[in-house]
PDB file of N, CA and C in Angstrom:
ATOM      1  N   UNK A   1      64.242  93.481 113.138  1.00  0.00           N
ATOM      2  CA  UNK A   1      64.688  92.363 112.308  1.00  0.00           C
ATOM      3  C   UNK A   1      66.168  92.515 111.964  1.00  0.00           C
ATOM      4  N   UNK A   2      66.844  91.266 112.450  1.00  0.00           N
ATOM      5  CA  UNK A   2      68.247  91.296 111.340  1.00  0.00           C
ATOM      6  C   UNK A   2      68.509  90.742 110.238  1.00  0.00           C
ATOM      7  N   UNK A   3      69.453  91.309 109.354  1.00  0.00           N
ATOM      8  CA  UNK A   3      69.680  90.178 108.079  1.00  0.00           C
ATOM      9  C   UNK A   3      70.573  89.508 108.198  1.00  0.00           C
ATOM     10  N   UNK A   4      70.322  88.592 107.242  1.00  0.00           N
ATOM     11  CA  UNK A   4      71.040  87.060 107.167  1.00  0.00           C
ATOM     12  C   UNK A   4      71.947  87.228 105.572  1.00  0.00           C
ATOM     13  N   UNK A   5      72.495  86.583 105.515  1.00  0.00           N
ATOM     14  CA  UNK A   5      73.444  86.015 103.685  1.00  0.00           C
ATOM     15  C   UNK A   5      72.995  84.667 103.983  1.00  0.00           C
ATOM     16  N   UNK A   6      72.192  84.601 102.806  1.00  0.00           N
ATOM     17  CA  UNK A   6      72.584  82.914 102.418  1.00  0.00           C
ATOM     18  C   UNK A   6      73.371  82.619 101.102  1.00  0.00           C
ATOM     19  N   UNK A   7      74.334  81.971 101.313  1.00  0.00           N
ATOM     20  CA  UNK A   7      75.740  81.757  99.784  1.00  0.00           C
ATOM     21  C   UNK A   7      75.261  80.704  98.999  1.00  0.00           C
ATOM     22  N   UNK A   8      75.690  80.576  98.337  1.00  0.00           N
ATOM     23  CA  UNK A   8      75.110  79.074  96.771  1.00  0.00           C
ATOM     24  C   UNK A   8      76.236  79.214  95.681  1.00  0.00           C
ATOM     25  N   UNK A   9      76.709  78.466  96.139  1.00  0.00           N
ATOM     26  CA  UNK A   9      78.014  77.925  95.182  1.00  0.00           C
ATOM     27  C   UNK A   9      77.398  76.781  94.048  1.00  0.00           C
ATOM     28  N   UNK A  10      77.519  76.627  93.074  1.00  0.00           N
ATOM     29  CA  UNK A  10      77.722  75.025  92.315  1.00  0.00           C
ATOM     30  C   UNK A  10      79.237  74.904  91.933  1.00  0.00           C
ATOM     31  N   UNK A  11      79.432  73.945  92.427  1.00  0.00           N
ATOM     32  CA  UNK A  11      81.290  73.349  91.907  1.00  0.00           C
ATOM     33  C   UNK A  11      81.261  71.851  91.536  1.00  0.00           C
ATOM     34  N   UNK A  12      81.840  72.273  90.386  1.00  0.00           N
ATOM     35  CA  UNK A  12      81.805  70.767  89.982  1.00  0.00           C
ATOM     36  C   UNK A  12      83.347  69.926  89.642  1.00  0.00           C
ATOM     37  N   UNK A  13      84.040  71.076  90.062  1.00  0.00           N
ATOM     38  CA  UNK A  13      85.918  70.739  89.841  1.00  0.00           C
ATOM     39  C   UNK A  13      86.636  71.998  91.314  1.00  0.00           C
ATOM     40  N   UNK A  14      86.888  71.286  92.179  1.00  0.00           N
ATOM     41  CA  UNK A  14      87.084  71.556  93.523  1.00  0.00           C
ATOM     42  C   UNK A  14      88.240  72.859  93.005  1.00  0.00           C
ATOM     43  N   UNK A  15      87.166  73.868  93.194  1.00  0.00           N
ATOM     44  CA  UNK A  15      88.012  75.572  93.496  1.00  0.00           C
ATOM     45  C   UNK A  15      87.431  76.902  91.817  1.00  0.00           C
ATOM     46  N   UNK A  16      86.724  75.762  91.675  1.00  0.00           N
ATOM     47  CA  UNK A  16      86.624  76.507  90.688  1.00  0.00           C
ATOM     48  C   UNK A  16      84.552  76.313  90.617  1.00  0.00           C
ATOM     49  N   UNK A  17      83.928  77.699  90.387  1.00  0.00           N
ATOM     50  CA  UNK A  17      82.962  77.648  91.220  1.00  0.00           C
ATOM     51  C   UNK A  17      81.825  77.735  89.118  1.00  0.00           C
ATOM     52  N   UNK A  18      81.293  77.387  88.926  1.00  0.00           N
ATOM     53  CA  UNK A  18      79.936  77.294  87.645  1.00  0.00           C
ATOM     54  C   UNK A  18      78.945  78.001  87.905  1.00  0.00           C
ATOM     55  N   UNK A  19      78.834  79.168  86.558  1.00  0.00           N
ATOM     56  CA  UNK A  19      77.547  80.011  86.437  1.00  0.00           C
ATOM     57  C   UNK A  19      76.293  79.124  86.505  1.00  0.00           C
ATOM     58  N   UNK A  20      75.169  79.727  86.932  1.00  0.00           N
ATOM     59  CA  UNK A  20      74.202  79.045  87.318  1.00  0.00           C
ATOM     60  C   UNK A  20      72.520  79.820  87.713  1.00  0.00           C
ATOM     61  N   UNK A  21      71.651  79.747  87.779  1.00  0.00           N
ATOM     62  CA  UNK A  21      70.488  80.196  87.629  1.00  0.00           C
ATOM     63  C   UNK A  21      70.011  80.442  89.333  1.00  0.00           C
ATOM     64  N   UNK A  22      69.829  80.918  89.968  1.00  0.00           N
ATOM     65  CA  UNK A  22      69.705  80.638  91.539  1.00  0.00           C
ATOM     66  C   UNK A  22      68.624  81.361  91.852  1.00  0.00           C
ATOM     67  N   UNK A  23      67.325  80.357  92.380  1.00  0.00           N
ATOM     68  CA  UNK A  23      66.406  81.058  93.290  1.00  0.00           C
ATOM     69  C   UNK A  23      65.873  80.432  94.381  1.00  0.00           C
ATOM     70  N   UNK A  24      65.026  81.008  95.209  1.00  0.00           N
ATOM     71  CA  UNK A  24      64.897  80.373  96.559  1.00  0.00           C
ATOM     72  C   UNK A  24      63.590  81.277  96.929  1.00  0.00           C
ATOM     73  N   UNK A  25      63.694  80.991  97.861  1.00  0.00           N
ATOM     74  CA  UNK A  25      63.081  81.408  99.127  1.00  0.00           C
ATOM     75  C   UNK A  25      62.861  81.194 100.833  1.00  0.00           C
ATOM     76  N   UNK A  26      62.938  81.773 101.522  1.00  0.00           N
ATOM     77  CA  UNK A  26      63.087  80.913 102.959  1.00  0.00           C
ATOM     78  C   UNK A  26      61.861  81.277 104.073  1.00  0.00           C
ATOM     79  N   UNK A  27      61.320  80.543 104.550  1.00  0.00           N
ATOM     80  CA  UNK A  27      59.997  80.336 105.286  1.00  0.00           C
ATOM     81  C   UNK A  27      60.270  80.164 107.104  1.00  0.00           C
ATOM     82  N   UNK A  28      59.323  81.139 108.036  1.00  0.00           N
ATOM     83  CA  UNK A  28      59.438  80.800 109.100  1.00  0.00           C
ATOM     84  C   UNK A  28      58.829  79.798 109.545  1.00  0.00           C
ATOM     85  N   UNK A  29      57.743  79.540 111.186  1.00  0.00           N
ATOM     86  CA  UNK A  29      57.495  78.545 111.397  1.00  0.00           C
ATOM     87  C   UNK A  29      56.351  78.756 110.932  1.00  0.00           C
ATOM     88  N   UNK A  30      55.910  80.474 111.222  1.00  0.00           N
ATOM     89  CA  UNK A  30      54.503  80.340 110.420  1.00  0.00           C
ATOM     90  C   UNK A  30      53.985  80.457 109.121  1.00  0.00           C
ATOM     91  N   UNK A  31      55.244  80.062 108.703  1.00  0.00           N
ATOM     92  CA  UNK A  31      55.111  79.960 107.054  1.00  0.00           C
ATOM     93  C   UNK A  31      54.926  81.284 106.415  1.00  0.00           C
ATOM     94  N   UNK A  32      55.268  82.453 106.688  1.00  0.00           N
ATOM     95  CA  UNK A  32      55.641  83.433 106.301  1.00  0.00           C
ATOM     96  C   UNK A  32      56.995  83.498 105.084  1.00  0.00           C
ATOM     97  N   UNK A  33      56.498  84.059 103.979  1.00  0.00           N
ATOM     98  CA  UNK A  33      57.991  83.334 102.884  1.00  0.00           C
ATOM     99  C   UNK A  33      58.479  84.896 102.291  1.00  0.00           C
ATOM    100  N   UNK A  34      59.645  84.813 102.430  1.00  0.00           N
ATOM    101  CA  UNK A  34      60.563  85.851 101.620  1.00  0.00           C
ATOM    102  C   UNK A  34      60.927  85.346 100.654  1.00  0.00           C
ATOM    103  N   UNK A  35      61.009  85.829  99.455  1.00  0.00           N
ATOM    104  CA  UNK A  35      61.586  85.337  98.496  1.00  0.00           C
ATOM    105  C   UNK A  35      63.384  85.814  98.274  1.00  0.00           C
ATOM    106  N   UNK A  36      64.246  84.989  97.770  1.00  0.00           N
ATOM    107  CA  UNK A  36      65.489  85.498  97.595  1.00  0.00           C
ATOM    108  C   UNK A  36      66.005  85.848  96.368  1.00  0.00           C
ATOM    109  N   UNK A  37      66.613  87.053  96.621  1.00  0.00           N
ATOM    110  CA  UNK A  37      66.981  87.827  95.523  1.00  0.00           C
ATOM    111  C   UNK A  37      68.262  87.515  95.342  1.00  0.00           C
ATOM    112  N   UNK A  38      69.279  86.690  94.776  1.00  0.00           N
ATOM    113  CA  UNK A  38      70.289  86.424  94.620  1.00  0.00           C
ATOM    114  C   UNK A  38      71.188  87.192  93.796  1.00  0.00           C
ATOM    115  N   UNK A  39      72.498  87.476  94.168  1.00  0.00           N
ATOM    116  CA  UNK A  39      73.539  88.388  93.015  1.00  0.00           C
ATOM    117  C   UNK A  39      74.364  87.626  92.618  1.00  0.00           C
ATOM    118  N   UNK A  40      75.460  87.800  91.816  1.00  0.00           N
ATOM    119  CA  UNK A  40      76.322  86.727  91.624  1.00  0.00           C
ATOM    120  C   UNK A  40      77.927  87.757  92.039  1.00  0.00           C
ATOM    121  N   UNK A  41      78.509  86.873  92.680  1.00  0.00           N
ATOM    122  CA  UNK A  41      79.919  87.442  93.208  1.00  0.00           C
ATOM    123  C   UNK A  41      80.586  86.626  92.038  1.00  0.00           C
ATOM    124  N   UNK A  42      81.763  87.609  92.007  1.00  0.00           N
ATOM    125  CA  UNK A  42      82.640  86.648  90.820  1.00  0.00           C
ATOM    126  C   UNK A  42      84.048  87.312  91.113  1.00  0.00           C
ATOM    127  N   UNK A  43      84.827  85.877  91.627  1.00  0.00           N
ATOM    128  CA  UNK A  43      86.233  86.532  91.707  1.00  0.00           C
ATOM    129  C   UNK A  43      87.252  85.486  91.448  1.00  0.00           C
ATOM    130  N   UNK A  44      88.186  85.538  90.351  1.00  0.00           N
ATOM    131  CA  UNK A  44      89.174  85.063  89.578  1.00  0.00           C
ATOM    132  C   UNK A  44      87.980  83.920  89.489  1.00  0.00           C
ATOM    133  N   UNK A  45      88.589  82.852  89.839  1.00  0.00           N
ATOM    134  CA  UNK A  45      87.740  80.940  88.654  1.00  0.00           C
ATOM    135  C   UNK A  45      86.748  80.805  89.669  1.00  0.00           C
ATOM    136  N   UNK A  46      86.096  80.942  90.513  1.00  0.00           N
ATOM    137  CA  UNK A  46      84.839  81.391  91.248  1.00  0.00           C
ATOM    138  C   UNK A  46      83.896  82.141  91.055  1.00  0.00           C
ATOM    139  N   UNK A  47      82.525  81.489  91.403  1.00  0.00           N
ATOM    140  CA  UNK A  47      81.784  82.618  91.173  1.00  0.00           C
ATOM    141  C   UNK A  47      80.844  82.107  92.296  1.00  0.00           C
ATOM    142  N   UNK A  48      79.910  82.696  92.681  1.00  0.00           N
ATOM    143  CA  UNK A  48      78.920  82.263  94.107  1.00  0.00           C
ATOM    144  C   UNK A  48      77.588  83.380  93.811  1.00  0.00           C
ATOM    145  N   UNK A  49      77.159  82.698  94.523  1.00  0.00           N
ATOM    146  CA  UNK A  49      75.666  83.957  94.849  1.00  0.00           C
ATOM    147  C   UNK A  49      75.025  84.063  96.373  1.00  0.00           C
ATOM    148  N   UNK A  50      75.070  85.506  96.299  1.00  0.00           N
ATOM    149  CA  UNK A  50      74.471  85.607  97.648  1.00  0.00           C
ATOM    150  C   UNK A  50      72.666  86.500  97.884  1.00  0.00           C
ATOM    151  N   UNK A  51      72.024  85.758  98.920  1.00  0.00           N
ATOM    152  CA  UNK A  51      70.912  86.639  98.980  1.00  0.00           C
ATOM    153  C   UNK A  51      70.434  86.953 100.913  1.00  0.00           C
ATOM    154  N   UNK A  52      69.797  87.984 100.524  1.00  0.00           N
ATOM    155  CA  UNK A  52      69.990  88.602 101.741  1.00  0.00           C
ATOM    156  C   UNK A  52      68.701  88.220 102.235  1.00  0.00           C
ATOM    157  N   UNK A  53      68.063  88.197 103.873  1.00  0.00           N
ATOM    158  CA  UNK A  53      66.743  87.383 104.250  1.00  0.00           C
ATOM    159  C   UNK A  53      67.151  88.197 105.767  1.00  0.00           C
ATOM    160  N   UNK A  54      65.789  88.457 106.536  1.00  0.00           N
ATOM    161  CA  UNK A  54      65.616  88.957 107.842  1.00  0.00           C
ATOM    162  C   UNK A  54      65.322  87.653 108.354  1.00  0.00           C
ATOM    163  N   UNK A  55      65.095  88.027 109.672  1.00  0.00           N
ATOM    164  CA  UNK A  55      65.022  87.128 110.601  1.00  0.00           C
ATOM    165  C   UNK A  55      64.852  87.369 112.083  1.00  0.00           C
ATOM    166  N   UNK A  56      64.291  86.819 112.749  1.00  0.00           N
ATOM    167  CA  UNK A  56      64.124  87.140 114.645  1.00  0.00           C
ATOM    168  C   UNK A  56      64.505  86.542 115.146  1.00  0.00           C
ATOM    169  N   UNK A  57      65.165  86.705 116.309  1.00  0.00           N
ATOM    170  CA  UNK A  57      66.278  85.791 117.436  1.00  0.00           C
ATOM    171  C   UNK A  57      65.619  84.437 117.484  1.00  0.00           C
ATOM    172  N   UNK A  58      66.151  83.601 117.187  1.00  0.00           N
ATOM    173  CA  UNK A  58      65.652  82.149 117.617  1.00  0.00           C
ATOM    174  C   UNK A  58      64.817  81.552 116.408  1.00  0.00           C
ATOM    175  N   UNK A  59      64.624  82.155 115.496  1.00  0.00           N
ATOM    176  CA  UNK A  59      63.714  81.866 114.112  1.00  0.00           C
ATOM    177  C   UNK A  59      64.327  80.612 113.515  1.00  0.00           C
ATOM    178  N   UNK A  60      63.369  79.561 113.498  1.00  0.00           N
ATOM    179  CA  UNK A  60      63.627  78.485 112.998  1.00  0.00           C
ATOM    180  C   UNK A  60      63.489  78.753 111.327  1.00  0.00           C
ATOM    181  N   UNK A  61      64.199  78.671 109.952  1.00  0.00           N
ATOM    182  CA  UNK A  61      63.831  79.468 109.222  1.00  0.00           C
ATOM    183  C   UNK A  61      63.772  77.855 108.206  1.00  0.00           C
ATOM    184  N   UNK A  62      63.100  78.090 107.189  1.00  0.00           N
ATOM    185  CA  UNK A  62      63.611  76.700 105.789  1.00  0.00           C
ATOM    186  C   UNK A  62      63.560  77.586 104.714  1.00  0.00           C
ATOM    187  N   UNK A  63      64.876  76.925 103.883  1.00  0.00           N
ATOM    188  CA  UNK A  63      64.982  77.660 102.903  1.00  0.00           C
ATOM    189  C   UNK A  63      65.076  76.318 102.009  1.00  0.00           C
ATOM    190  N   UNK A  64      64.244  77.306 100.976  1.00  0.00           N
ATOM    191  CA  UNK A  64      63.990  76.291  99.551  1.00  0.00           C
ATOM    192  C   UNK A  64      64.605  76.851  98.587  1.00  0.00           C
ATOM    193  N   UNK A  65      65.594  76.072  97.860  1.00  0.00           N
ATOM    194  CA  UNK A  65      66.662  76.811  97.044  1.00  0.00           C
ATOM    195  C   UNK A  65      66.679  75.649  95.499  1.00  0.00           C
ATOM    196  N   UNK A  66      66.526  76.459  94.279  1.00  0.00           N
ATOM    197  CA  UNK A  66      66.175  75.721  93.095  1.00  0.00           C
ATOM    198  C   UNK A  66      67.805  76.403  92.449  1.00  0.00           C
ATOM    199  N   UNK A  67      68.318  75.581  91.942  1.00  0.00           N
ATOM    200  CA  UNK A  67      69.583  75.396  91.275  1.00  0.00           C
ATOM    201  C   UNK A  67      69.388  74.950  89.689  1.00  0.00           C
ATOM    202  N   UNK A  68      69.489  75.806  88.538  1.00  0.00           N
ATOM    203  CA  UNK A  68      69.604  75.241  87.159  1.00  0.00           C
ATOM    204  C   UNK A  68      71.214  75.319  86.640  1.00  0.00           C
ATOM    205  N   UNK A  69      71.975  74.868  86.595  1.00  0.00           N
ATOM    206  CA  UNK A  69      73.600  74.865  86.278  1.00  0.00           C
ATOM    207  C   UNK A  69      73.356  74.977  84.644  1.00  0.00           C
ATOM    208  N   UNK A  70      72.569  75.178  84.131  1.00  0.00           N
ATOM    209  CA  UNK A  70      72.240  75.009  82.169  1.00  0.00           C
ATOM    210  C   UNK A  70      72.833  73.864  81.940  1.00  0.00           C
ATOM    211  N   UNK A  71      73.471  72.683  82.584  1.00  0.00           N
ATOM    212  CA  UNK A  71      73.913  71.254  81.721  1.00  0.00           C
ATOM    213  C   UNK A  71      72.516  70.407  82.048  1.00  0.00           C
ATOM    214  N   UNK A  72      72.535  70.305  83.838  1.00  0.00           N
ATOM    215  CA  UNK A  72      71.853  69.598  83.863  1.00  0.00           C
ATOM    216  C   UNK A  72      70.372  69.529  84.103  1.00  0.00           C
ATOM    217  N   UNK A  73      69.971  70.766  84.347  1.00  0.00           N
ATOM    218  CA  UNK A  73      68.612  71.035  84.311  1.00  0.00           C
ATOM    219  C   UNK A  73      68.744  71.736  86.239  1.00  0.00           C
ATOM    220  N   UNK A  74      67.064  71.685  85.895  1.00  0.00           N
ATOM    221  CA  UNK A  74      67.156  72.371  87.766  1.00  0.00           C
ATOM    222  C   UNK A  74      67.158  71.209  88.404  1.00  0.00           C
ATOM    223  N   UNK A  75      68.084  71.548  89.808  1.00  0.00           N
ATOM    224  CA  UNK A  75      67.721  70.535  90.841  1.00  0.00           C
ATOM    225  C   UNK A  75      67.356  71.367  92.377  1.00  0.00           C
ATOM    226  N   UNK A  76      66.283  70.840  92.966  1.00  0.00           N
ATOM    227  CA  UNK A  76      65.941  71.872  93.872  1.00  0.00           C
ATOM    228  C   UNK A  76      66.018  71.332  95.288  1.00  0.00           C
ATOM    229  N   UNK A  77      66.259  71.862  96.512  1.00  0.00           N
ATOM    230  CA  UNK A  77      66.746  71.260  97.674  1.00  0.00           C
ATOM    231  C   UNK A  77      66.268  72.017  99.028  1.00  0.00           C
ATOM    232  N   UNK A  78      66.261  71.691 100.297  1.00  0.00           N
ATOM    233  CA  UNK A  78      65.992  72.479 101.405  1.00  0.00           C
ATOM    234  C   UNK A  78      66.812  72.038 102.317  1.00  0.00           C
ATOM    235  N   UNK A  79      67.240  73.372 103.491  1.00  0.00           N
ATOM    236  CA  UNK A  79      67.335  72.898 104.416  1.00  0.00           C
ATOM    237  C   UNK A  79      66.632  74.223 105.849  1.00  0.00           C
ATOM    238  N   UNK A  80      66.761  73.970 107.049  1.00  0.00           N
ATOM    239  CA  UNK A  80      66.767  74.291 107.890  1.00  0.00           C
ATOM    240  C   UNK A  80      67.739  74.504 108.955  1.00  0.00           C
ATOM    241  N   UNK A  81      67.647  76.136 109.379  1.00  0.00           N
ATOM    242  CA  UNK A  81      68.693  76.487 110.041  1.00  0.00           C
ATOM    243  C   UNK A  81      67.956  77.493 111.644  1.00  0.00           C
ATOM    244  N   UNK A  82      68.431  77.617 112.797  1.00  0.00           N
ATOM    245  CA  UNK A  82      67.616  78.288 113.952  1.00  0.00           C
ATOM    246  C   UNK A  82      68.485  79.239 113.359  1.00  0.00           C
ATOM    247  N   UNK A  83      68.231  80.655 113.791  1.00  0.00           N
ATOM    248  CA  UNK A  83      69.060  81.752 113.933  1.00  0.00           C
ATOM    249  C   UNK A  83      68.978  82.714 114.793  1.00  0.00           C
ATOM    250  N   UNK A  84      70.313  83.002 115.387  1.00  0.00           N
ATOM    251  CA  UNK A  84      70.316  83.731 116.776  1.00  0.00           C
ATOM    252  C   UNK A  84      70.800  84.933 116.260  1.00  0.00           C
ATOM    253  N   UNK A  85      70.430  86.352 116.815  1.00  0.00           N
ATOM    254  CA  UNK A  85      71.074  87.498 117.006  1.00  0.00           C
ATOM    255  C   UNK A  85      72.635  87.414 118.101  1.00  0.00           C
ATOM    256  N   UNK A  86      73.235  87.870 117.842  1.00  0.00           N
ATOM    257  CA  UNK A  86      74.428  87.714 118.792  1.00  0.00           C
ATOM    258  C   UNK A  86      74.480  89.092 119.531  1.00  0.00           C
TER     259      UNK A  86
END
């Protein structure tokens, strides 16, 4: 297995990045689910989060990612990505 980063920014004023609550998880085809453990990077008016996820050559993966920014409540989202070993 290799690992992956998946990043999660919230910005709501272009360069400057908002603390925020971040969880997820990401699912193969056979619905096998990792959950993501997110950290928070923080450097000068930025801040981001990253979480780390395996994966097998060609793994079609979906990741389900729940966002609470504390103004506006959670908003939660997916997408899908293949991933290749290089």
């Amino acid at each position: 297995d290799l690992k992956g980063l998946v990043n999660i920014a919230v910005v709501k004023t272009l360069g400057q990045g908002e603390p925020a609550k971040i969880s997820g998880q990401v699912l193969n085809i056979f619905q096998q689910s990792q959950q993501l453990e997110f950290v928070a990077i923080k450097e000068q008016n930025s801040i981001y989060y990253l979480a780390p996820f395996e994966f097998e050559n060609e793994d079609l993966l979906t990741f389900k990612i729940s966002v609470d920014d504390l103004d506006q409540g959670p908003y939660s989202f997916k997408f899908q990505k293949k991933m290749y070993h290089n």
